[in-house]
C-alpha atoms as a PDB file:
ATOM      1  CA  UNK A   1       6.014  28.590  64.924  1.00  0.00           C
ATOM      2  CA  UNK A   2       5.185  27.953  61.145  1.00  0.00           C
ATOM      3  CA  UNK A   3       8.515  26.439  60.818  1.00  0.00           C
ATOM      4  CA  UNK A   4       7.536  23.733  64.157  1.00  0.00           C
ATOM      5  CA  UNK A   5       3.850  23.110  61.925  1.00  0.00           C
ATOM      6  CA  UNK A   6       6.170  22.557  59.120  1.00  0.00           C
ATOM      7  CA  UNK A   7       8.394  20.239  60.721  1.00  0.00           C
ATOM      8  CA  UNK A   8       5.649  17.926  62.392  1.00  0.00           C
ATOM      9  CA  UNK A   9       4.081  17.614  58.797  1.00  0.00           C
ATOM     10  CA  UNK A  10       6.944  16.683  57.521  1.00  0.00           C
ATOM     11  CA  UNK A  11       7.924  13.949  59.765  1.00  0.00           C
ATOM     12  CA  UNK A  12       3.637  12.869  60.154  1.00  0.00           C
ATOM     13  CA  UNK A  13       4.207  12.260  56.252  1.00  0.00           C
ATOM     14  CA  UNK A  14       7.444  10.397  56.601  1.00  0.00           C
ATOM     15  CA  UNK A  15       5.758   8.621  59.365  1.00  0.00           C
ATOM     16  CA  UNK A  16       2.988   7.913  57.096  1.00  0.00           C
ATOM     17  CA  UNK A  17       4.991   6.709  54.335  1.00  0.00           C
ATOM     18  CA  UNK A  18       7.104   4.247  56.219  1.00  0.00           C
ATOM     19  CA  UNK A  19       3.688   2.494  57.768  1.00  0.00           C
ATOM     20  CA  UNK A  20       2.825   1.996  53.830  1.00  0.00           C
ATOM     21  CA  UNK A  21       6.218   0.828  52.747  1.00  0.00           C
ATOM     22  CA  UNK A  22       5.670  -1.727  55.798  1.00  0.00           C
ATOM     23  CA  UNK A  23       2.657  -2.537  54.392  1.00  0.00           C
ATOM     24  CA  UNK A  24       2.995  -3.042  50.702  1.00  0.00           C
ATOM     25  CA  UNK A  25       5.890  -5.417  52.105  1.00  0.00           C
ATOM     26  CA  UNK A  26       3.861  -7.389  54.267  1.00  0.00           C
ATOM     27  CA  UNK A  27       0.775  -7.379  51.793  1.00  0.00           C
ATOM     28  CA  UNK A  28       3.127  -8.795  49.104  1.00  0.00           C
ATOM     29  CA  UNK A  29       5.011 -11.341  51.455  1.00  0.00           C
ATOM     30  CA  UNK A  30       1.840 -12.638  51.959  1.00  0.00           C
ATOM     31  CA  UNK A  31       0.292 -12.409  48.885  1.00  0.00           C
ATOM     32  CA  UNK A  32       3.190 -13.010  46.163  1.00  0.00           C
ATOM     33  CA  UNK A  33       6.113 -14.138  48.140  1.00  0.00           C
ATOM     34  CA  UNK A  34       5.675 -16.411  50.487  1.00  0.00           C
ATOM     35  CA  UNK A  35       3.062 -19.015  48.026  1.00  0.00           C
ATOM     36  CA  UNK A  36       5.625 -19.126  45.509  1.00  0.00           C
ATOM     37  CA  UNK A  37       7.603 -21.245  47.527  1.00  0.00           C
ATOM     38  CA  UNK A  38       5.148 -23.128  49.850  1.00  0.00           C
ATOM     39  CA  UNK A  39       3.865 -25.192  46.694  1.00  0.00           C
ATOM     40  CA  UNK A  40       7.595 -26.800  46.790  1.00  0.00           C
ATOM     41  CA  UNK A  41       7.913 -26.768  50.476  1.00  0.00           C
ATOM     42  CA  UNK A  42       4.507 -28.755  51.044  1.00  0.00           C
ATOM     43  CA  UNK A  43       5.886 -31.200  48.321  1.00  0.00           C
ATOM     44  CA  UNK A  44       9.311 -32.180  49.116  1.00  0.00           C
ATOM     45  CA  UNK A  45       7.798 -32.369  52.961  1.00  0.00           C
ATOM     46  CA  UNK A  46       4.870 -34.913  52.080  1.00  0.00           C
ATOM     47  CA  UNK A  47       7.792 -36.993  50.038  1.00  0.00           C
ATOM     48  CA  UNK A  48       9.422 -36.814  52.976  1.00  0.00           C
ATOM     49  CA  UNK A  49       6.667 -38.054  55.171  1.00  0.00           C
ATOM     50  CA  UNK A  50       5.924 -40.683  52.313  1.00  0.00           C
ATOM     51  CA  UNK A  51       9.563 -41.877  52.191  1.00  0.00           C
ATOM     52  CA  UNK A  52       9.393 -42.438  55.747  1.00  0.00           C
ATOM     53  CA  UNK A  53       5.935 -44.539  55.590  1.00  0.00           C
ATOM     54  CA  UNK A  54       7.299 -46.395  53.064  1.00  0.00           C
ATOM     55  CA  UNK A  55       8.185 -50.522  53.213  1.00  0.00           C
ATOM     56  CA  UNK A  56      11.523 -49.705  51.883  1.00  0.00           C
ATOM     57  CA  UNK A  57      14.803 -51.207  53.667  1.00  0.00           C
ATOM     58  CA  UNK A  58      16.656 -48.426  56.117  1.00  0.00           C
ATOM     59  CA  UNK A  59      19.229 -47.920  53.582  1.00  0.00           C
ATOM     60  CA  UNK A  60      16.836 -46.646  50.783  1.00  0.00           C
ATOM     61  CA  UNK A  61      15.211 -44.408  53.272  1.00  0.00           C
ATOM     62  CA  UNK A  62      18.302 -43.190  54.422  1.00  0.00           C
ATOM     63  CA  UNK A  63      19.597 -42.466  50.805  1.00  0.00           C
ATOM     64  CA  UNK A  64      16.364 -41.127  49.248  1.00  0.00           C
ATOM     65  CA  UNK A  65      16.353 -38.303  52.001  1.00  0.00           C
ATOM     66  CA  UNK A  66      20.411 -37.458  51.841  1.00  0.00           C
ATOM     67  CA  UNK A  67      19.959 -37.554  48.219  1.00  0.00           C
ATOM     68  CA  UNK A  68      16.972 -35.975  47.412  1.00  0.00           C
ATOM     69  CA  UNK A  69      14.694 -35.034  50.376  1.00  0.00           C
ATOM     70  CA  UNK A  70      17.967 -32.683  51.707  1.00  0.00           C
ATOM     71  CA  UNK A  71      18.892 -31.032  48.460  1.00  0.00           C
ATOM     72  CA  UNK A  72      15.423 -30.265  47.710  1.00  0.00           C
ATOM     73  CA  UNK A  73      14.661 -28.806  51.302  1.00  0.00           C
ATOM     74  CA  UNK A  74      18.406 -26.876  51.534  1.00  0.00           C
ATOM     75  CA  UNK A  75      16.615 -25.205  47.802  1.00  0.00           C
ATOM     76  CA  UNK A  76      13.315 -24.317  49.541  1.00  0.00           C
ATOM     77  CA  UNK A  77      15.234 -22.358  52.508  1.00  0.00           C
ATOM     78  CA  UNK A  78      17.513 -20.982  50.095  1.00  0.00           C
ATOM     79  CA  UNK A  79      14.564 -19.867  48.336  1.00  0.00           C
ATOM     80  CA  UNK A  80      13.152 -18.062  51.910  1.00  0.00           C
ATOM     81  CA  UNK A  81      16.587 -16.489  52.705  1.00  0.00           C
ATOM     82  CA  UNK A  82      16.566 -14.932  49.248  1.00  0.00           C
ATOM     83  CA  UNK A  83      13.196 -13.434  49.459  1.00  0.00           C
ATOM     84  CA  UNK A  84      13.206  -9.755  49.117  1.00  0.00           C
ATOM     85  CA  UNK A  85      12.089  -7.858  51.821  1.00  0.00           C
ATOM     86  CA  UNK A  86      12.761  -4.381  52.107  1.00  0.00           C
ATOM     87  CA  UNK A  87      11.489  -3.305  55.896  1.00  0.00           C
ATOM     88  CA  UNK A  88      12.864  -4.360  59.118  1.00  0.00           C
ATOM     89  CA  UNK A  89       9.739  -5.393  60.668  1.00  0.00           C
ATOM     90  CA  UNK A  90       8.648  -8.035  58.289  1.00  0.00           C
ATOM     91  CA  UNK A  91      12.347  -9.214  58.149  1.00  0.00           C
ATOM     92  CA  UNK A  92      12.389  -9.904  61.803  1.00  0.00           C
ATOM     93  CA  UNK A  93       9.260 -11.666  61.579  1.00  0.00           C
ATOM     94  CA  UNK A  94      10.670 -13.264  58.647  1.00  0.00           C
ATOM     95  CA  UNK A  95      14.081 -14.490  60.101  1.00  0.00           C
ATOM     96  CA  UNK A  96      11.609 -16.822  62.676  1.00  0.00           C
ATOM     97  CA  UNK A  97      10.292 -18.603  59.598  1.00  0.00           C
ATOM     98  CA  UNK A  98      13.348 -18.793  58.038  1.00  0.00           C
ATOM     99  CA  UNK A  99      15.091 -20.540  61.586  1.00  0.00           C
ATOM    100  CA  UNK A 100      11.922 -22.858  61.621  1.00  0.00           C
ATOM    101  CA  UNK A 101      12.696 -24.295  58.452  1.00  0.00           C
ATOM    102  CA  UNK A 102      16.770 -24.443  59.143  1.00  0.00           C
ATOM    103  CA  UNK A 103      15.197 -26.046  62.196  1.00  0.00           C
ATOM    104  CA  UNK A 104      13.165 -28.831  60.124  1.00  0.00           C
ATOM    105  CA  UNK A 105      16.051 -28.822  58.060  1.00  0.00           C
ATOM    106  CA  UNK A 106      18.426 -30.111  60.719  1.00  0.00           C
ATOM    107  CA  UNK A 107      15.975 -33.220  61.611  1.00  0.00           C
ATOM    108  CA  UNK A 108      15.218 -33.778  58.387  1.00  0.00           C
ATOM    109  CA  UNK A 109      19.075 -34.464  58.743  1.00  0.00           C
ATOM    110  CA  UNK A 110      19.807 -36.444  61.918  1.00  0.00           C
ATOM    111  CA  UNK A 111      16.431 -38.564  60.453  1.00  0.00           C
ATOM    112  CA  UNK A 112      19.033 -39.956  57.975  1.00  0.00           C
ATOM    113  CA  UNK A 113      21.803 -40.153  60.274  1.00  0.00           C
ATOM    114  CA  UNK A 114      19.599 -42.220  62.343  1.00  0.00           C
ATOM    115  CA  UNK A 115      18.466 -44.659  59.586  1.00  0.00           C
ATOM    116  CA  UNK A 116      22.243 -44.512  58.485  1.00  0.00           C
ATOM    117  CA  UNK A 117      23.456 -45.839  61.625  1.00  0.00           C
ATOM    118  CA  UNK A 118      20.257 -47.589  63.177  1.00  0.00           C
ATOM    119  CA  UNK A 119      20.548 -45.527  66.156  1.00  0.00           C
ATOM    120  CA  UNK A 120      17.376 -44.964  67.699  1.00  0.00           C
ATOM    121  CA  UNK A 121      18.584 -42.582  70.185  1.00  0.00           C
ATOM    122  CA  UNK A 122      18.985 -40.104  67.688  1.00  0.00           C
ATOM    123  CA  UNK A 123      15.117 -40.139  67.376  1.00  0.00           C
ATOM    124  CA  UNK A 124      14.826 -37.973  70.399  1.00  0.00           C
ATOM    125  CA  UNK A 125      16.850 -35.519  69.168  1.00  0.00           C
ATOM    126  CA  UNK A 126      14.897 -35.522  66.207  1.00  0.00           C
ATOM    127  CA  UNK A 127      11.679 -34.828  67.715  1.00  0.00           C
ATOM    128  CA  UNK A 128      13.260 -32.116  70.284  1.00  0.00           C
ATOM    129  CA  UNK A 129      14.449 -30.492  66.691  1.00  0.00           C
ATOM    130  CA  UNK A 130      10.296 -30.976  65.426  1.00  0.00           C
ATOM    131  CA  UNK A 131       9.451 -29.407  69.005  1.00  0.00           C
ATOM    132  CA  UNK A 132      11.230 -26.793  68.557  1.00  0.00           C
ATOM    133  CA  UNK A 133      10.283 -26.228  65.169  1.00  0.00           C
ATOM    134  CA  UNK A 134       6.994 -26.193  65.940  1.00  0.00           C
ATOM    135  CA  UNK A 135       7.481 -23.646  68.623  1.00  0.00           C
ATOM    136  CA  UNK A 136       8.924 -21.382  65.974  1.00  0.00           C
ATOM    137  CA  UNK A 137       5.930 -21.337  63.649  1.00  0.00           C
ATOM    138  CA  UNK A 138       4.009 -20.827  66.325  1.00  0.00           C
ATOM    139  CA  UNK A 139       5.571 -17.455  66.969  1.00  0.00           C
ATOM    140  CA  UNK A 140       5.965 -16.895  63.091  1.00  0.00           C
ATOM    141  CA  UNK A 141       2.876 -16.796  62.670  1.00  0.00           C
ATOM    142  CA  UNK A 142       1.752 -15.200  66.047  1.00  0.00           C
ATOM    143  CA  UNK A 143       4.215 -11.954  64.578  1.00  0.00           C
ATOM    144  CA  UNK A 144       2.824 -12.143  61.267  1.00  0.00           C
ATOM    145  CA  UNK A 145      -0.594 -11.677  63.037  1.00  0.00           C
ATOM    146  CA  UNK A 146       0.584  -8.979  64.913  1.00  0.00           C
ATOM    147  CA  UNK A 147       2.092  -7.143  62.303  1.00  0.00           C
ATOM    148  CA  UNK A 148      -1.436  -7.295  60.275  1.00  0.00           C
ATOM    149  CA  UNK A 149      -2.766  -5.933  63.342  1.00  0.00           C
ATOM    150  CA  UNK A 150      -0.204  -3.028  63.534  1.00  0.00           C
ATOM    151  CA  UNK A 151      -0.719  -1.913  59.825  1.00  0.00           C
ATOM    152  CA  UNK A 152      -4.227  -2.514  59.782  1.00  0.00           C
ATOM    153  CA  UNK A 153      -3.838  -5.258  57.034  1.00  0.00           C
ATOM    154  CA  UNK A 154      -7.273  -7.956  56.906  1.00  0.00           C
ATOM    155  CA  UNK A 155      -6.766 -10.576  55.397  1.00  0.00           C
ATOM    156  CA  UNK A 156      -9.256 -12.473  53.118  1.00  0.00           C
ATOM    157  CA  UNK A 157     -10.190 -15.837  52.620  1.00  0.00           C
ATOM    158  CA  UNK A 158     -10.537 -17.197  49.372  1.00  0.00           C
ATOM    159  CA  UNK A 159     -12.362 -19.836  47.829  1.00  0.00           C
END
């Protein structure tokens, strides 16, 4: 009997310990992680969305986002890929964000394909790409809120 009270402590604690380690990695995805890289995200995203309101001829467009909007953004989701996160829950969560911006990534693409070639067909495609890159973040960050939920983690808003 003392060794069955033993052996529930024992995996109680290791419960215990694994709902921190989930924790500390979720509190520090949010905290540390994640806004190191949304400052450059947010940026090469409005240059994109300034590059596109621009008066500039198709051609300029179409070479400003092959040959500096796309390396910039491939960085960014290099940047997410590479983000260390040690617990399975918070990767899974993570891997949505990471397809939503592979996602964006591809349109960003067939954007310049479509200025390249003057096809506006290709502009549906595009915004079934957005679409569905919206529907990603979506779910991002409806798993992100349900992991706060989970581990009891609030989250603040600051000024």
């Amino acid at each position: 009997m003392k060794k069955m009270i033993l052996f529930l402590i024992a995996v109680l604690f290791l419960f215990a310990c694994a709902d921190r380690d989930v924790q500390d990695d979720i509190i520090n995805y949010y905290n540390e992680e994640m806004p190191a890289i949304e400052p450059a995200e947010t940026q090469v995203l409005n240059d994109f969305d300034q590059l596109l309101a621009s008066n500039l001829l198709d051609e300029e467009v179409q070479n400003g986002i092959t040959e500096d909007i796309i390396p910039r953004y491939e960085s960014v989701v290099e940047d997410f890929r590479n983000l260390p996160i040690e617990t399975e829950p918070l990767q899974e969560v993570h891997d949505l964000y990471i397809e939503f911006s592979e996602t964006q990534l591809a349109a960003i693409g067939l954007t310049a394909d479509a200025y390249k070639g003057q096809d506006a067909s290709i502009i549906e495609e595009v915004n079934s790409l957005l679409d569905e890159a919206l529907t990603l973040n979506q779910q991002f960050q409806e798993e992100l809120e349900k992991l706060f939920d989970e581990y009891n983690i609030e989250i603040e808003e600051v000024e």
